[in-house]
N, C-alpha and C. Protein backbone atom coordinates (compact mmCIF):
# COMPACT_ATOMS: atom_id res chain seq x y z
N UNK A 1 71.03 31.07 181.66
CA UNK A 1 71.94 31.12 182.80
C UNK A 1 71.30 31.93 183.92
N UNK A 2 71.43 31.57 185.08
CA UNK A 2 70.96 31.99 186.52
C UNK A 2 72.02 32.94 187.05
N UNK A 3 71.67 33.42 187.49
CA UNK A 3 72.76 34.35 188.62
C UNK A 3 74.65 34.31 188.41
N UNK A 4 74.64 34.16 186.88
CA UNK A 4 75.88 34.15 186.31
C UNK A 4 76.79 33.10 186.29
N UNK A 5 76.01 31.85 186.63
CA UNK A 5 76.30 30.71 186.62
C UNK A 5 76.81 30.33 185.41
N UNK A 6 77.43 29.04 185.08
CA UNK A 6 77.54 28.93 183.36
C UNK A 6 75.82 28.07 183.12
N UNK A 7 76.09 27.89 181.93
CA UNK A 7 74.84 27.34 180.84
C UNK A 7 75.03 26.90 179.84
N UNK A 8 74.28 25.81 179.88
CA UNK A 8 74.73 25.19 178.13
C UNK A 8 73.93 25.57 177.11
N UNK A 9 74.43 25.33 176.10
CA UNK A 9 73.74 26.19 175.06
C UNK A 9 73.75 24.90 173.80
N UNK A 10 72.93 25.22 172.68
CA UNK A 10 73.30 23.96 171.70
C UNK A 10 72.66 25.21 170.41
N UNK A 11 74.00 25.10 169.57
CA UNK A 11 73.52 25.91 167.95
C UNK A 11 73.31 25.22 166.88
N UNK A 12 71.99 25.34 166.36
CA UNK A 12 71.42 23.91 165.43
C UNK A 12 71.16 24.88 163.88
N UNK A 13 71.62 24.69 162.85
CA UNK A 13 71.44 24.27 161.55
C UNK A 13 71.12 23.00 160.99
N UNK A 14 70.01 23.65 160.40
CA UNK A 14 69.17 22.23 159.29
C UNK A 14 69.23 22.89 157.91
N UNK A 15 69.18 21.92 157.43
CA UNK A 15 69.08 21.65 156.22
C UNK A 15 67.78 20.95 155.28
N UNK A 16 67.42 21.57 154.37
CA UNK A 16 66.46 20.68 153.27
C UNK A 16 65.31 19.99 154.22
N UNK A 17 64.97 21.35 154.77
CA UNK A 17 63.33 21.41 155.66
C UNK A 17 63.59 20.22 157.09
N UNK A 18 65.01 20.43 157.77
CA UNK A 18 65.33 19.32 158.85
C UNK A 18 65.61 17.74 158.60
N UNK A 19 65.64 17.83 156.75
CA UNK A 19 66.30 16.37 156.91
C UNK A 19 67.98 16.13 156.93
N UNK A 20 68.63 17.11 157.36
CA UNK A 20 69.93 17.30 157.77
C UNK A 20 70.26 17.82 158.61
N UNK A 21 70.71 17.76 160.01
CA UNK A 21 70.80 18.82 161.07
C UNK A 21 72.53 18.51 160.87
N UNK A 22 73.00 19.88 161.88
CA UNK A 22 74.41 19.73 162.74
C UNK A 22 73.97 20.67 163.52
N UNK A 23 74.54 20.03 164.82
CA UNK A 23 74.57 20.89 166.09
C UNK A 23 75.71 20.65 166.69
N UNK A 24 76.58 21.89 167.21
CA UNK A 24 77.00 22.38 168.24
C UNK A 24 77.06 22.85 169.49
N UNK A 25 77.40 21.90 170.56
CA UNK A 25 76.87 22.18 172.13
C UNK A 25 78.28 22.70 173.00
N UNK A 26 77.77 24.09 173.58
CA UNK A 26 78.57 24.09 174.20
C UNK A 26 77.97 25.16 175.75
N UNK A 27 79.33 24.98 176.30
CA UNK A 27 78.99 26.19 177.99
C UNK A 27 79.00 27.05 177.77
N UNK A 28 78.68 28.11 178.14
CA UNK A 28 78.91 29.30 178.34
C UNK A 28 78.38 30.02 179.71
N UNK A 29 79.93 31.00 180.12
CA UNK A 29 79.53 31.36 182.00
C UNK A 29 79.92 33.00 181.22
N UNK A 30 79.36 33.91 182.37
CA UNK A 30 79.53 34.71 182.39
C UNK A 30 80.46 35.42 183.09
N UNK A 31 82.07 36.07 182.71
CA UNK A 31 83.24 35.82 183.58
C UNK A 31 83.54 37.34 183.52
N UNK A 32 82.70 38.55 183.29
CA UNK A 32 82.88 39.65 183.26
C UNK A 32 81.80 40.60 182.43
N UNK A 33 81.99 41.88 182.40
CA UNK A 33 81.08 42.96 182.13
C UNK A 33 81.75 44.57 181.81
N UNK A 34 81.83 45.13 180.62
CA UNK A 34 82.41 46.69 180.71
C UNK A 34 81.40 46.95 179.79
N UNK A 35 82.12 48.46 179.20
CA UNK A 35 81.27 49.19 178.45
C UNK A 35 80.77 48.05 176.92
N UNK A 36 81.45 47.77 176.94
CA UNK A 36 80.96 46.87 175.54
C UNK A 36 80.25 45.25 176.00
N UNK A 37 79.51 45.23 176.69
CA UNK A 37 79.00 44.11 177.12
C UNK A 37 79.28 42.92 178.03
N UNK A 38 78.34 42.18 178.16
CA UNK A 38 78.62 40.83 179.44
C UNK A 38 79.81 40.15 178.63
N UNK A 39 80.81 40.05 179.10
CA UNK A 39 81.97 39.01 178.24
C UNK A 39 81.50 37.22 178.88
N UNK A 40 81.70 36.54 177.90
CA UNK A 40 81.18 35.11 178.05
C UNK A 40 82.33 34.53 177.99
N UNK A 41 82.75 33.61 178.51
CA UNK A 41 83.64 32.25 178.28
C UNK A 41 82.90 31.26 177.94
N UNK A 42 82.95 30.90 176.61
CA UNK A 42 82.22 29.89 175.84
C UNK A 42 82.99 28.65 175.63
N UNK A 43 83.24 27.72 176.24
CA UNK A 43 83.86 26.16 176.10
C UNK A 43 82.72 25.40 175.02
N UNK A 44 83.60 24.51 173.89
CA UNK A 44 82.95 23.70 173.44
C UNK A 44 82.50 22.55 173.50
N UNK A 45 81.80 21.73 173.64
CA UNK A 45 81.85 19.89 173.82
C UNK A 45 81.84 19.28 172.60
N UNK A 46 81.20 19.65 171.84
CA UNK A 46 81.22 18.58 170.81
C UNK A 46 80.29 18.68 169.68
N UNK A 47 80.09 18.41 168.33
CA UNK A 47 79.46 18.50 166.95
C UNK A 47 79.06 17.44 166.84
N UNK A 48 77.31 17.29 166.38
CA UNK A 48 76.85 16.28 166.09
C UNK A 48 75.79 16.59 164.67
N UNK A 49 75.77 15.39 164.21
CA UNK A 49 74.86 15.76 162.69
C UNK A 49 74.09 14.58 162.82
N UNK A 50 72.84 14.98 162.37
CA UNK A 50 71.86 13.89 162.76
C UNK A 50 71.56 14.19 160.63
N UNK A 51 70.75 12.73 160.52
CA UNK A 51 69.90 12.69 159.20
C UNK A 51 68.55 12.48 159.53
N UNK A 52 67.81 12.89 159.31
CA UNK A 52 66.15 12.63 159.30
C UNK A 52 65.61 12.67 161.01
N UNK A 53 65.91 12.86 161.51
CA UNK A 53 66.37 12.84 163.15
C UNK A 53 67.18 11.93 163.87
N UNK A 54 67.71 11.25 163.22
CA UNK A 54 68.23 9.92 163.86
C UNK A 54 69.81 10.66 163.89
N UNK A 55 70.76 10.29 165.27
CA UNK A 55 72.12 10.74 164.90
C UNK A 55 73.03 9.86 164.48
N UNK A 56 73.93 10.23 163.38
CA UNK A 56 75.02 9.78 162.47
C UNK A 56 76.38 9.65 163.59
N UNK A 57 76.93 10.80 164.16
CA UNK A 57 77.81 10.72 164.44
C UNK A 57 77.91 12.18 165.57
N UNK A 58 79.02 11.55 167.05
CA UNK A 58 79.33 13.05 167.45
C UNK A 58 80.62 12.77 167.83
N UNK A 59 81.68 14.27 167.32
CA UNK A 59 82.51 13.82 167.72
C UNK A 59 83.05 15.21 168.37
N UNK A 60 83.69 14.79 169.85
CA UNK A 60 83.87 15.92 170.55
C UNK A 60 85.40 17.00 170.44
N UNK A 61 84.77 18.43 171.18
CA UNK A 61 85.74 18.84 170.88
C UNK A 61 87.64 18.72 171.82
N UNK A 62 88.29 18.97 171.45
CA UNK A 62 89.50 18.50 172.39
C UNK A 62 89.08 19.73 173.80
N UNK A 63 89.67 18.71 174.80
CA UNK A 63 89.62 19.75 175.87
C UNK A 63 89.91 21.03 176.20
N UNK A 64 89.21 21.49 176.93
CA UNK A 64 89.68 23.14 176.91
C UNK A 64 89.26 24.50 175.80
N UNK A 65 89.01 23.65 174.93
CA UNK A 65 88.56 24.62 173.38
C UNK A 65 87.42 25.60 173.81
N UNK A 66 88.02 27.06 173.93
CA UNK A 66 87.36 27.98 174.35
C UNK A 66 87.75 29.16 174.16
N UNK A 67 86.62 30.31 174.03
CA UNK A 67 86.88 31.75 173.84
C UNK A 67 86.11 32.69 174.47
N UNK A 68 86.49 33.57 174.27
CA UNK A 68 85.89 35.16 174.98
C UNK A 68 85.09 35.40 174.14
N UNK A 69 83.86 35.49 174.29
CA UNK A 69 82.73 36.18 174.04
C UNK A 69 82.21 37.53 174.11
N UNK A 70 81.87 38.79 173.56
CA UNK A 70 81.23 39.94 174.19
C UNK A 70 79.70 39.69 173.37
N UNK A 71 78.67 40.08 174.45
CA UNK A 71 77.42 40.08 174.36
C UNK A 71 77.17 41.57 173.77
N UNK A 72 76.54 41.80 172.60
CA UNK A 72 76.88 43.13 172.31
C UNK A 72 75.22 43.66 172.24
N UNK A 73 74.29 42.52 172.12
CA UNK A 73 72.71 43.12 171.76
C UNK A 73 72.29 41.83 172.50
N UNK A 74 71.22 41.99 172.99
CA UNK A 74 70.11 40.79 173.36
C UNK A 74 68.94 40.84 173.61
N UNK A 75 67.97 40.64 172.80
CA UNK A 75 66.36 40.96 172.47
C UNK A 75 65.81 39.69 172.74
N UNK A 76 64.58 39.75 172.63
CA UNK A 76 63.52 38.54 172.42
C UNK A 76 63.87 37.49 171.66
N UNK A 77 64.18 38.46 170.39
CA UNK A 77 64.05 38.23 168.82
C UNK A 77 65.39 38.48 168.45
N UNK A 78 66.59 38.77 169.01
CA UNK A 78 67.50 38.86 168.64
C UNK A 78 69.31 38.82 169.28
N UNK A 79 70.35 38.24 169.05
CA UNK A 79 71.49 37.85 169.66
C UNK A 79 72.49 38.46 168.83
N UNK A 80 73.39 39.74 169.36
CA UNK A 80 74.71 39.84 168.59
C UNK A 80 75.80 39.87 169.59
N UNK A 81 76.62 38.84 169.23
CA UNK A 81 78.33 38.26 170.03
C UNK A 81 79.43 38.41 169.02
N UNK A 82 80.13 39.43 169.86
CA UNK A 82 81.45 39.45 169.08
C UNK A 82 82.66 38.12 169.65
N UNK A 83 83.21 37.80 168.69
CA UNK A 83 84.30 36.67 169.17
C UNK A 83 85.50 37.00 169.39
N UNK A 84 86.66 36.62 170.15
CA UNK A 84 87.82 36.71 170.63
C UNK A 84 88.80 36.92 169.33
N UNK A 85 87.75 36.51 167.88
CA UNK A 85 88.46 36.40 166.61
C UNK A 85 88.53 37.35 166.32
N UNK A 86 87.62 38.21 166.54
CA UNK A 86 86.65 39.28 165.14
C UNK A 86 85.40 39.00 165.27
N UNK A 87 84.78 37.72 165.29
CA UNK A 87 83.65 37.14 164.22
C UNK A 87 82.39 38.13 165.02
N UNK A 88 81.64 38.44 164.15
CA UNK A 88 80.99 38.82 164.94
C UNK A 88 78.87 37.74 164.13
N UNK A 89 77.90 37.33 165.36
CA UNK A 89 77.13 36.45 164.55
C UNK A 89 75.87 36.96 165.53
C-alpha cells in the first residue's frame, strides 16, 4: 500500500509440496493509527483452491465482509495482526 491507500493482498496455503493450494484475496486500507498500531480495514473477495495449479473453484465472499485489523509488528521476515475477534496471526 502507497500513501495509505487500500491494497490487495492474497493469503496462500499449500499443501503436499503445492499440489493443493487455497487462497484468500482480499483489501486492505489503512483507516487509522494509536498506541497499539496502524488499524487496517480488511474487506474480503473471495476463496479459491486450485489442484496442481490449475483452479477448481472460487467462490466469493458476500458483500461487505470485513474487519478491523491492528498491525502490531512488521519486519522483513515477519507480520503480527490482531483481529476485531481476538485472533491474533
Amino acid at each position: 500500500t502507497n500513501g495509505g491507500g487500500p491494497g490487495t493482498y492474497t493469503n496462500v496455503v499449500e499443501l503436499f509440496g503445492g499440489v493443493f493450494t487455497v487462497k484468500l484475496d482480499a483489501v486492505a486500507e489503512v483507516v487509522g493509527k494509536d498506541e497499539a498500531g496502524d488499524k487496517l480495514k480488511v474487506t474480503f473477495v473471495d476463496t479459491s483452491v486450485w489442484v496442481l495449479g490449475a483452479e477448481l473453484f472460487r467462490k466469493p465472499f458476500p458483500e461487505g465482509r470485513s474487519g478491523t485489523w491492528v498491525m502490531k509488528h512488521v519486519s522483513e521476515t515477519l507480520r503480527v495482526l490482531r483481529t476485531n475477534q481476538g485472533n491474533v496471526f
